[in-house]
Protein backbone atom coordinates (compact mmCIF):
# COMPACT_ATOMS: atom_id res chain seq x y z
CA UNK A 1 11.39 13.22 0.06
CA UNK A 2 7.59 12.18 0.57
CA UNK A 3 5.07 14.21 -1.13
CA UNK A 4 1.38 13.67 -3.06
CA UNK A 5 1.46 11.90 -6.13
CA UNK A 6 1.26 14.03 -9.16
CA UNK A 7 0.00 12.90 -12.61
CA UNK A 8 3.46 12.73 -14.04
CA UNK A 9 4.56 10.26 -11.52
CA UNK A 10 2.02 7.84 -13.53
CA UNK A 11 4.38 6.32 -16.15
CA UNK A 12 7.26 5.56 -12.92
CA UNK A 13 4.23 4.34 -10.46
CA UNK A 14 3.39 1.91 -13.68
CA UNK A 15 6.75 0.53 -14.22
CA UNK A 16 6.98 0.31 -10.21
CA UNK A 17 3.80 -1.23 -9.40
CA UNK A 18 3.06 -3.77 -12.68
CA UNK A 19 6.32 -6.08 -12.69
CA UNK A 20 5.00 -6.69 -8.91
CA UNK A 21 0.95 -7.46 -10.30
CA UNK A 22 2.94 -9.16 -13.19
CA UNK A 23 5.54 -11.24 -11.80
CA UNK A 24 4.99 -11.57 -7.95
CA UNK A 25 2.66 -12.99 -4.92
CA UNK A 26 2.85 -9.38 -3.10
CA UNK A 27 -0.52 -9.04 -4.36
CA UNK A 28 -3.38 -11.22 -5.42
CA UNK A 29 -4.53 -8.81 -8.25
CA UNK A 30 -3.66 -10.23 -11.69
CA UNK A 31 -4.78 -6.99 -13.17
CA UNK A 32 -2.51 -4.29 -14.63
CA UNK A 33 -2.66 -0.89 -14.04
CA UNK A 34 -3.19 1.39 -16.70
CA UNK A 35 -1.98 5.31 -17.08
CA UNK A 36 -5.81 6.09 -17.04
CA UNK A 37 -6.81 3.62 -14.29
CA UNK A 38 -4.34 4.96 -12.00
CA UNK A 39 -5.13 8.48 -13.23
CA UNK A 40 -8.74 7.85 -12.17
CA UNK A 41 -7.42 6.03 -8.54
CA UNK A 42 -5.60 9.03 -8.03
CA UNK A 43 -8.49 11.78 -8.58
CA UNK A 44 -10.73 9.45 -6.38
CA UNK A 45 -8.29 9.13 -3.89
CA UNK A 46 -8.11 12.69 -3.67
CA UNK A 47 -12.12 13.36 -3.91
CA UNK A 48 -12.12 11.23 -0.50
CA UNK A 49 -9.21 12.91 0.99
CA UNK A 50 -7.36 9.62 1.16
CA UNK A 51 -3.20 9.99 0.53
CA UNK A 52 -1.48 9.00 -2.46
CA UNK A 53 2.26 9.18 -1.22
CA UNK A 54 5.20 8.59 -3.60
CA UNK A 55 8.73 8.86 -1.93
CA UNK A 56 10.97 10.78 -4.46
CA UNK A 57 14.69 10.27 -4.81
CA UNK A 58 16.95 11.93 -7.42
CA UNK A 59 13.52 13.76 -9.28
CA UNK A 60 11.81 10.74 -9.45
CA UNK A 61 9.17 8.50 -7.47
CA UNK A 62 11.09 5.25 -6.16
CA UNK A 63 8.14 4.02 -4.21
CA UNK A 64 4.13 4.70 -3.09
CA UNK A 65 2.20 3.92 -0.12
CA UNK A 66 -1.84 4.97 0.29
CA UNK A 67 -5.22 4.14 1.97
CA UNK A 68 -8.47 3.45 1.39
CA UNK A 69 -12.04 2.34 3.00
CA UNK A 70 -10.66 -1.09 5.09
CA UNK A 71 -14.74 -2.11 4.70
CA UNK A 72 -18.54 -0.26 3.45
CA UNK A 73 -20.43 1.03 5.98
CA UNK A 74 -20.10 3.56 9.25
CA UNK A 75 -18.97 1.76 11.62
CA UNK A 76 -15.19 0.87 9.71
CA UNK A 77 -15.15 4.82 8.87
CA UNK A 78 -12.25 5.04 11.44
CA UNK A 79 -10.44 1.77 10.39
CA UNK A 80 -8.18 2.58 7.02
CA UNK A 81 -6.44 -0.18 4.99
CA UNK A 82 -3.16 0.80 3.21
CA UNK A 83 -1.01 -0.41 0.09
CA UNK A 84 2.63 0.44 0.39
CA UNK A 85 4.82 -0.79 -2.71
CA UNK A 86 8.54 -0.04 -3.33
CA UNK A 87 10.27 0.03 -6.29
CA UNK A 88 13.83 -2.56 -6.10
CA UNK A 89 15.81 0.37 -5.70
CA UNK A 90 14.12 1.78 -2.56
CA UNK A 91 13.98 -1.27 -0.78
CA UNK A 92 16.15 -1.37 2.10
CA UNK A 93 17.15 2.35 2.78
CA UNK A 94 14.04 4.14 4.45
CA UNK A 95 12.07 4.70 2.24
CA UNK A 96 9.10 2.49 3.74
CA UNK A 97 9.27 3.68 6.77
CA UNK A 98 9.23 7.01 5.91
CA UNK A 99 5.88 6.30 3.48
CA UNK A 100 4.18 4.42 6.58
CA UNK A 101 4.90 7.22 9.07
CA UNK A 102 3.42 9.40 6.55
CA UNK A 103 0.28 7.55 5.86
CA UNK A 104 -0.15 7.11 10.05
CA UNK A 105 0.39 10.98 10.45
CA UNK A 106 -1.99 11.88 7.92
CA UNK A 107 -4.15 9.30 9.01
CA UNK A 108 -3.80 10.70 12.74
CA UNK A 109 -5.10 14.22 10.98
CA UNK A 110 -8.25 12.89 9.89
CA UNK A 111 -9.43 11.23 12.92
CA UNK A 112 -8.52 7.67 12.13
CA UNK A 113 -8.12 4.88 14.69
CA UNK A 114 -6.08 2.37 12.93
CA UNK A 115 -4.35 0.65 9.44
CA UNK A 116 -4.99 -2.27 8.40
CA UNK A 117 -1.78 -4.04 5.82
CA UNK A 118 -3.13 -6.93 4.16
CA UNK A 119 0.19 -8.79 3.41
CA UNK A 120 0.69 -11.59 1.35
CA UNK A 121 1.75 -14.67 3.57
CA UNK A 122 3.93 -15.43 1.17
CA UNK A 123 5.97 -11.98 1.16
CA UNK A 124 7.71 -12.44 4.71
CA UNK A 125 10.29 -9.35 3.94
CA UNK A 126 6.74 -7.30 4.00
CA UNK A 127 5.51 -8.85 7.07
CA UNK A 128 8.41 -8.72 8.63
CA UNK A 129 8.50 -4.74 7.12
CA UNK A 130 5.24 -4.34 8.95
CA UNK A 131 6.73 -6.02 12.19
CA UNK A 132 9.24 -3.40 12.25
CA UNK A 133 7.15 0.02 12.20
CA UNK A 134 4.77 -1.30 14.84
CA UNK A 135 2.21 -3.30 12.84
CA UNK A 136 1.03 -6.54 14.87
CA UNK A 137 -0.21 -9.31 13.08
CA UNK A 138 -4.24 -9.72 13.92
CA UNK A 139 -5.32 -12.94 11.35
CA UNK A 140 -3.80 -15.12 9.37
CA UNK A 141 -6.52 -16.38 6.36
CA UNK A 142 -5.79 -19.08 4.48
CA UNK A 143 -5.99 -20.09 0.76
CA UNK A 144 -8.07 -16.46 0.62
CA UNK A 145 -5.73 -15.43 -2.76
CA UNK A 146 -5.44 -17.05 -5.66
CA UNK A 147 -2.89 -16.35 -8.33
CA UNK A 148 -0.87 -18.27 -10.20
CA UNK A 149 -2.29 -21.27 -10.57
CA UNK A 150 -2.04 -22.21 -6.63
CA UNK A 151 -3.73 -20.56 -3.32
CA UNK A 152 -2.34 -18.09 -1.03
CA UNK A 153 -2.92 -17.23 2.34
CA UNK A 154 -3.59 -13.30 3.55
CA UNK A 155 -2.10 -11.98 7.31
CA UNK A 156 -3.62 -9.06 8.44
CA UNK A 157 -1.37 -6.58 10.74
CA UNK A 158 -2.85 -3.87 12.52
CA UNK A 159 -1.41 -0.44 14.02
CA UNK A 160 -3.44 1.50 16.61
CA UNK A 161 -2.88 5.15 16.01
């Protein structure tokens, strides 16, 4: 089941989402999230009427996907970049697709034009992942990340909506 994030989904969207900041190159952030920081992401997400989808399973939130301002400014008001992450359990049943769908429909809703996935060229399951729900890759910028001790390269993929 997709559905908004609620605050008590904090402590499983923590233990989700920090092993990956932690341990991985899915992201260049080297930054943990906190129980207030993502308390605070999720209130300002909602202030801007931007999604904060968690994909339950069993009572409890196995994965997340949102999105956010791609760039500042009024001319990429229409252009939305999004942050899907799934929890080692989710992976490979659905549960992705599902979350993207439901970030494009609500996107759709609010008049936006297209997503943006910023994809660590290192994480080919995720570009791939992207590949398969009708993301094309757009650029492909390298040595743009840098996290453990060694540069990474970013693709961007793009979906029209």
């Amino acid at each position: 089941m997709i559905r908004p994030a609620e605050p008590r989904d904090i402590p499983t969207i923590l233990a989700i989402w920090n092993p990956i900041i932690q341990d991985t190159s899915i992201t260049f952030t080297t930054t943990l999230k906190t129980a207030e920081s993502l308390a605070a992401d999720l209130a300002a997400k909602a202030a801007a009427n931007h999604p904060f989808l968690v994909v339950e399973e069993g009572g409890e939130a196995k994965g997340f996907a949102t999105y956010g301002t791609f760039r500042s400014g009024p001319g990429y008001a229409r252009t939305m970049e999004h942050t899907i992450i799934l929890g080692p359990k989710a992976r490979g049943k659905g549960a992705g697709r599902q979350l993207i769908e439901a970030l494009c429909t609500h996107a759709r809703t609010q008049g936006i034009h297209s997503l943006i996935g910023g994809v660590s060229a290192e994480n080919t399951d995720g570009i791939a992942f992207h590949a398969r729900v009708g993301f094309t890759e757009i650029a492909r910028l390298p040595e743009v990340g840098y996290k453990f001790n060694r540069w990474m390269g970013l693709v961007l993929m793009q979906r029209m909506l």
